[in-house]
N, C-alpha and C. Protein backbone atom coordinates (compact mmCIF):
# COMPACT_ATOMS: atom_id res chain seq x y z
N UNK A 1 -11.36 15.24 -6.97
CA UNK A 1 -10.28 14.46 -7.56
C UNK A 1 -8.94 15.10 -7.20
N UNK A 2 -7.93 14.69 -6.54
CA UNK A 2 -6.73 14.75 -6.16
C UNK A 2 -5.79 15.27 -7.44
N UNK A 3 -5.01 16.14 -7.90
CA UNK A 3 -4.35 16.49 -8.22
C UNK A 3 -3.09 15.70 -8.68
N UNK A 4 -2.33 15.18 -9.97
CA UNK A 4 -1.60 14.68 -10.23
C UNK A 4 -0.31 14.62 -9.02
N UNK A 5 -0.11 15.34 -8.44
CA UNK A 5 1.04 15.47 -8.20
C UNK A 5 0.84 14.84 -6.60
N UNK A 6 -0.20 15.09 -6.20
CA UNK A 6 -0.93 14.39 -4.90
C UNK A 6 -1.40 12.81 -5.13
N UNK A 7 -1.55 12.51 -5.87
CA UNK A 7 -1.82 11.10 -6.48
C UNK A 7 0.00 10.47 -6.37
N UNK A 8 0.45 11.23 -6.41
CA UNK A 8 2.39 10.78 -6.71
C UNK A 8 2.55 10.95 -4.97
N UNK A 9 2.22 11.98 -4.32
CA UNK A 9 2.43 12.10 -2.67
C UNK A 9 1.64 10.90 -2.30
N UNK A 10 0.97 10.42 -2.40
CA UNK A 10 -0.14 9.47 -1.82
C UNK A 10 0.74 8.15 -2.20
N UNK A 11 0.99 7.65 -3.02
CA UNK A 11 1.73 6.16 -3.35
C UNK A 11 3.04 6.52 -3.33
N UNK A 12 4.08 7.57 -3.08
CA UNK A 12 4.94 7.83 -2.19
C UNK A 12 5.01 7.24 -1.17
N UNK A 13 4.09 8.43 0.10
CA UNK A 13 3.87 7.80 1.16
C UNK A 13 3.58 6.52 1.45
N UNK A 14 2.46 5.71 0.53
CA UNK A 14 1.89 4.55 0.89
C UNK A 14 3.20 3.96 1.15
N UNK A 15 4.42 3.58 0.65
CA UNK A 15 5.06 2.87 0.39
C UNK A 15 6.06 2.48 2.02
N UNK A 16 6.50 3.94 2.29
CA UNK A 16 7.00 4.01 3.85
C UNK A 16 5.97 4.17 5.11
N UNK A 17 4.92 4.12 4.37
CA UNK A 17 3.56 4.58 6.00
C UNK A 17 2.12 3.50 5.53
N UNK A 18 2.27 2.12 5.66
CA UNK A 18 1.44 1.32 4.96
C UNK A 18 0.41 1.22 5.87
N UNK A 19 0.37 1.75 6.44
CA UNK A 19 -0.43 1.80 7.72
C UNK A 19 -1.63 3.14 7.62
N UNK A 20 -1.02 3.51 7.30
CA UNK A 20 -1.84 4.66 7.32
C UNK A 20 -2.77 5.13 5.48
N UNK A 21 -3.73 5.75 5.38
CA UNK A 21 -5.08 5.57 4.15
C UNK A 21 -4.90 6.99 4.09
N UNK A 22 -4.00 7.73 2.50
CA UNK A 22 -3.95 8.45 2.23
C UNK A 22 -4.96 9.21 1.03
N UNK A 23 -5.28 8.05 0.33
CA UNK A 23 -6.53 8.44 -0.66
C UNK A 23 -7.61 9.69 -0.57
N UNK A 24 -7.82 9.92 -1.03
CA UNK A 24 -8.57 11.18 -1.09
C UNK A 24 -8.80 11.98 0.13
N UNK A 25 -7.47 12.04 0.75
CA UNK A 25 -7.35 13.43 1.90
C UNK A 25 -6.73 14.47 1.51
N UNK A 26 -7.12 15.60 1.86
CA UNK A 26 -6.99 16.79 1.68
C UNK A 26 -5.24 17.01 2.28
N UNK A 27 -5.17 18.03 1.70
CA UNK A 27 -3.38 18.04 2.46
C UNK A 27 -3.18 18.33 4.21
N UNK A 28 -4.39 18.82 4.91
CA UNK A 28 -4.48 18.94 6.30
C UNK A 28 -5.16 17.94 6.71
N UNK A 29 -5.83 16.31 5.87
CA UNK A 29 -6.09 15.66 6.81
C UNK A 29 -4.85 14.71 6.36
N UNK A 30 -4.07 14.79 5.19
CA UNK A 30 -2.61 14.30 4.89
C UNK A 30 -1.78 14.13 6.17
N UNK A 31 -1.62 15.76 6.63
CA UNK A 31 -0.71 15.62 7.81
C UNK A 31 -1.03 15.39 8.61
N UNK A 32 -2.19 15.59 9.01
CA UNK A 32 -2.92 14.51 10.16
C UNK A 32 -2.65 12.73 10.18
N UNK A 33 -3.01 12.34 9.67
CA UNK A 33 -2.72 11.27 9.25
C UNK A 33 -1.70 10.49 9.61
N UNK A 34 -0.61 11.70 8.67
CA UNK A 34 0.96 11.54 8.79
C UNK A 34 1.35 11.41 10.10
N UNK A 35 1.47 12.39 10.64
CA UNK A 35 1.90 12.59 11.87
C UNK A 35 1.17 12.04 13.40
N UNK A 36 -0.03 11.37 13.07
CA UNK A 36 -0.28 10.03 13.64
C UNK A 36 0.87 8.75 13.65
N UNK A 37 0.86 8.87 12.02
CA UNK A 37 1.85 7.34 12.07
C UNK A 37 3.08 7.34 12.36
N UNK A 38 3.67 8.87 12.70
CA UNK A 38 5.15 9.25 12.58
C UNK A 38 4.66 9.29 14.67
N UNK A 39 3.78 9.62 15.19
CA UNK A 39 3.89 9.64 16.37
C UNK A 39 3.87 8.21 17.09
N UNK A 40 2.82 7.28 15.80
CA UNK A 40 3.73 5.81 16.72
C UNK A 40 4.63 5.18 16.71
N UNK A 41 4.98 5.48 15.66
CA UNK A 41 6.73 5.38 15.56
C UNK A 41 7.66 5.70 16.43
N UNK A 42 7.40 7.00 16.74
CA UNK A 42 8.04 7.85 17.67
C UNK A 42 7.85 6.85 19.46
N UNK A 43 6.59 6.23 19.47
CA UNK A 43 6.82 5.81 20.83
C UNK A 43 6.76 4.17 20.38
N UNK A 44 7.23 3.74 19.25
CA UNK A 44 7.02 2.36 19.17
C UNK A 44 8.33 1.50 18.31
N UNK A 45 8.58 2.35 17.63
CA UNK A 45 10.30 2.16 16.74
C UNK A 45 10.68 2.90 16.12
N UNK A 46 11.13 4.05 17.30
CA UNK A 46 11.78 4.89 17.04
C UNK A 46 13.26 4.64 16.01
N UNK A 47 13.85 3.72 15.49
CA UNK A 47 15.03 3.53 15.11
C UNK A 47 14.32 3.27 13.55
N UNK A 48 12.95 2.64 13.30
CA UNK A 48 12.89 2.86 12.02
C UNK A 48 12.11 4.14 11.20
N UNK A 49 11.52 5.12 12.27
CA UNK A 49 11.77 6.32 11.70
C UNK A 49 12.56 6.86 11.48
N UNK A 50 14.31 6.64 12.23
CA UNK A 50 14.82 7.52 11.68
C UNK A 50 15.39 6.66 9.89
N UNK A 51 15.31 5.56 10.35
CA UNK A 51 15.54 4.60 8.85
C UNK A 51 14.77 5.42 7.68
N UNK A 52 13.03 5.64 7.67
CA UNK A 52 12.26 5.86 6.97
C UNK A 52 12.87 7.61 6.10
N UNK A 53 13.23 8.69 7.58
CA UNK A 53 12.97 9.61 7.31
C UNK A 53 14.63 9.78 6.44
N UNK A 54 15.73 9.09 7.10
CA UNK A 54 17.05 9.63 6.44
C UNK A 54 16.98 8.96 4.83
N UNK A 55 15.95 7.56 4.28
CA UNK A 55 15.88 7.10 3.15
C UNK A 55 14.76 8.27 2.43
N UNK A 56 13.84 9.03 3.05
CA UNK A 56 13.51 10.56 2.17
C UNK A 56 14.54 10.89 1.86
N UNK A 57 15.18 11.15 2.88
CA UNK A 57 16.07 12.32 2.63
C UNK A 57 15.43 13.90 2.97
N UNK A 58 14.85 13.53 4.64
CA UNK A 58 14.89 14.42 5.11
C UNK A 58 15.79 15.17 5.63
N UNK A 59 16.15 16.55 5.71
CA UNK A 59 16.97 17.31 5.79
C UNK A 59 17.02 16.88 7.73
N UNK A 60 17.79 16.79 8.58
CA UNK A 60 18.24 16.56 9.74
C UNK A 60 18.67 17.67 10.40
N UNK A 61 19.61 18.64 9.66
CA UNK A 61 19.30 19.98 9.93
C UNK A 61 18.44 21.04 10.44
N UNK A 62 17.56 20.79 9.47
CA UNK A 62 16.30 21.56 9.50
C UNK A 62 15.38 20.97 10.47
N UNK A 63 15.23 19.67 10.42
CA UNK A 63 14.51 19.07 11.64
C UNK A 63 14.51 19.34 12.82
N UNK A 64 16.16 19.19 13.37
CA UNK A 64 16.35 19.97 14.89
C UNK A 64 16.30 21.17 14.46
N UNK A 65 16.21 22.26 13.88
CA UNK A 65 16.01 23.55 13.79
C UNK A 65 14.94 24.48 14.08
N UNK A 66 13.53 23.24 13.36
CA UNK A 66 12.61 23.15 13.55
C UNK A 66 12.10 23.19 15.10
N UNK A 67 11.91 21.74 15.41
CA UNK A 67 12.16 21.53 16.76
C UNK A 67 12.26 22.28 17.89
N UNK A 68 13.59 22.74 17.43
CA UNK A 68 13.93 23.85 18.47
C UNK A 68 13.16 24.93 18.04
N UNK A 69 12.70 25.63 18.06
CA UNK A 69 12.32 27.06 17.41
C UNK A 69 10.85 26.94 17.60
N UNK A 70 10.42 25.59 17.41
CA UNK A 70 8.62 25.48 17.61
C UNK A 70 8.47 24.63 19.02
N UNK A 71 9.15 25.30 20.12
CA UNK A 71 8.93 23.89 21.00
C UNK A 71 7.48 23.43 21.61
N UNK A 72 6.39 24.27 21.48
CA UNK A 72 5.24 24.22 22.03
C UNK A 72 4.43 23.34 20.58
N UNK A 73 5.17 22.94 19.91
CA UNK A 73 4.17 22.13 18.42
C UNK A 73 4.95 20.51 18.56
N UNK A 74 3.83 19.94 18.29
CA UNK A 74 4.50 18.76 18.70
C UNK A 74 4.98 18.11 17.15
N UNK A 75 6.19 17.57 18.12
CA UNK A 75 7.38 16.93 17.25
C UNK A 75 6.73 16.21 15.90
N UNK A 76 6.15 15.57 16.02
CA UNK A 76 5.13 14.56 15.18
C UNK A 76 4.90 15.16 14.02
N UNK A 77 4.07 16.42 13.85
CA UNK A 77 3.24 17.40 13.18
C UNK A 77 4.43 17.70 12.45
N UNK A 78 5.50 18.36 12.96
CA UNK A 78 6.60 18.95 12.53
C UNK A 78 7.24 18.65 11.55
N UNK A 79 7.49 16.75 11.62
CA UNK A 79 8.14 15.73 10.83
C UNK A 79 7.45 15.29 9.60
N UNK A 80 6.08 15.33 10.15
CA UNK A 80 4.78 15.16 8.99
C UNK A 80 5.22 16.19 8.12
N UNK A 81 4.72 17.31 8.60
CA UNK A 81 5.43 18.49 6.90
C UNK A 81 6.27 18.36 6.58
N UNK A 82 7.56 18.04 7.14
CA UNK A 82 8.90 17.89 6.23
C UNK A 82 9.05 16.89 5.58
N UNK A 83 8.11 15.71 6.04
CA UNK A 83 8.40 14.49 5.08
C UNK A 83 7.46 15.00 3.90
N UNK A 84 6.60 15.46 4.33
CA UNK A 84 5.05 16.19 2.69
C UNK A 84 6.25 17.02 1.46
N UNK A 85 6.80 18.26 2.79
CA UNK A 85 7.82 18.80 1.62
C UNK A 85 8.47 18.31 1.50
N UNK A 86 9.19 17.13 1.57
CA UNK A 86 10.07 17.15 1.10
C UNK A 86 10.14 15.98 -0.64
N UNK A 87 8.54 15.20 -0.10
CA UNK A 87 8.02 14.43 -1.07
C UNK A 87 7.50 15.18 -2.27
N UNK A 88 7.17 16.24 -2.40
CA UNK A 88 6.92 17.61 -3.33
C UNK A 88 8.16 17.95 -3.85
N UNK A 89 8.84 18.06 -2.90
CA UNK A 89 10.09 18.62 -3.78
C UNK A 89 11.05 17.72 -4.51
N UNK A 90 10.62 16.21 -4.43
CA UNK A 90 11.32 15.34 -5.12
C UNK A 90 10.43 15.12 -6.17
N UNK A 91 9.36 15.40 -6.19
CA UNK A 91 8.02 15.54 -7.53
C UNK A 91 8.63 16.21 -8.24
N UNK A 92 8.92 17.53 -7.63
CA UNK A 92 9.35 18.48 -8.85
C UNK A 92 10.64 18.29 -9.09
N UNK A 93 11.34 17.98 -8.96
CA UNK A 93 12.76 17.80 -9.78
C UNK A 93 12.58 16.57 -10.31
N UNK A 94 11.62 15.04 -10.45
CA UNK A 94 11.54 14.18 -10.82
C UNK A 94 11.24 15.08 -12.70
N UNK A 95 10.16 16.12 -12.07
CA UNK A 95 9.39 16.13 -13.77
C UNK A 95 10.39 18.15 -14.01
N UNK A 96 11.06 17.99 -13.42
CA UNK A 96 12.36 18.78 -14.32
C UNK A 96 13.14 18.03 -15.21
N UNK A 97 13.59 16.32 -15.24
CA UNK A 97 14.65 16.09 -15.91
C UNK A 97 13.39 14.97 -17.24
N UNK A 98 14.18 15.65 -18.48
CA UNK A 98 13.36 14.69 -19.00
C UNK A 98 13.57 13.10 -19.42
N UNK A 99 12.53 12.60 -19.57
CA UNK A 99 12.98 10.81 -19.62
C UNK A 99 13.81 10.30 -20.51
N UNK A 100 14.47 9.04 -19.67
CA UNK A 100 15.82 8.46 -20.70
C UNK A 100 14.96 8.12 -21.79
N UNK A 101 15.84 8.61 -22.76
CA UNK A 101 15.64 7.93 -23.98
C UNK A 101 15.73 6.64 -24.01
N UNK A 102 14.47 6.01 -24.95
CA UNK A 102 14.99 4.21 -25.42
C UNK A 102 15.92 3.97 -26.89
N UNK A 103 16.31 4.90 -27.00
CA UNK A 103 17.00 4.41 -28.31
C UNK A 103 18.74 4.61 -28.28
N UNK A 104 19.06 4.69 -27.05
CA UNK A 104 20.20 4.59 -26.27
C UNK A 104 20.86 2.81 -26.25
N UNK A 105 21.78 2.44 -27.25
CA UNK A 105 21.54 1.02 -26.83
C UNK A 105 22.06 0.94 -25.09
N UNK A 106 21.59 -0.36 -24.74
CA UNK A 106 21.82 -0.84 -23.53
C UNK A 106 23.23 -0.89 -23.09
N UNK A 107 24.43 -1.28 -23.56
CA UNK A 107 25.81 -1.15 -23.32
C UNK A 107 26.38 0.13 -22.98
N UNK A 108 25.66 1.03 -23.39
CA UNK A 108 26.09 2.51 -23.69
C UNK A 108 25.25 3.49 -21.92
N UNK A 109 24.27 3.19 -21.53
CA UNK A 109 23.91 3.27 -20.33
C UNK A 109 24.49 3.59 -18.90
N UNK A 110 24.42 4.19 -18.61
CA UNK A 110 25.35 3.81 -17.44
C UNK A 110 24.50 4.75 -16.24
């Protein structure tokens, strides 16, 4: 059984990679997976990966940094982990803030 927080990575992902069957994979057949669907992208529409990856809010920085520094690992693999971390690390600051209150009336909201 998958782990709460992997159950949240899995219908994450589903949402930008519908293509690809994240359900009960392990986090190395995750990035496998991943970085399948990020490699046909890469040779098939390339313009909506970068759509997919800048609406994470993958770091772009770190990407070419990456990149550069691992040039013998292919690009694909690379993008796969940063989109994993970076879907983890929006887990955890999701369940750092705690939930709006409902007894806030609605006018008062913002």
């Amino acid at each position: 059984m998958a782990k709460i927080e992997d159950q949240e990575i899995y219908a994450s992902l589903s949402r930008d990679w519908p293509m690809a069957k994240f359900e009960n994979a392990t986090e190395d057949s995750l990035l496998h997976v991943l970085a399948y669907s990020v490699n046909e992208l890469i040779k098939s529409d390339f313009h909506r990966l970068m759509s997919i990856l800048y609406r994470i809010d993958v770091s772009e920085k770190k990407l070419r940094q990456l990149i550069g520094t691992h040039k013998g690992t292919d690009a694909a693999t690379i993008i796969a982990h940063l989109i994993i971390e970076r879907e983890k690390q929006k887990i955890r600051t999701k369940k750092g803030f705690p939930e709006r209150s409902s007894d806030i009336p609605e006018d008062e909201i913002w």
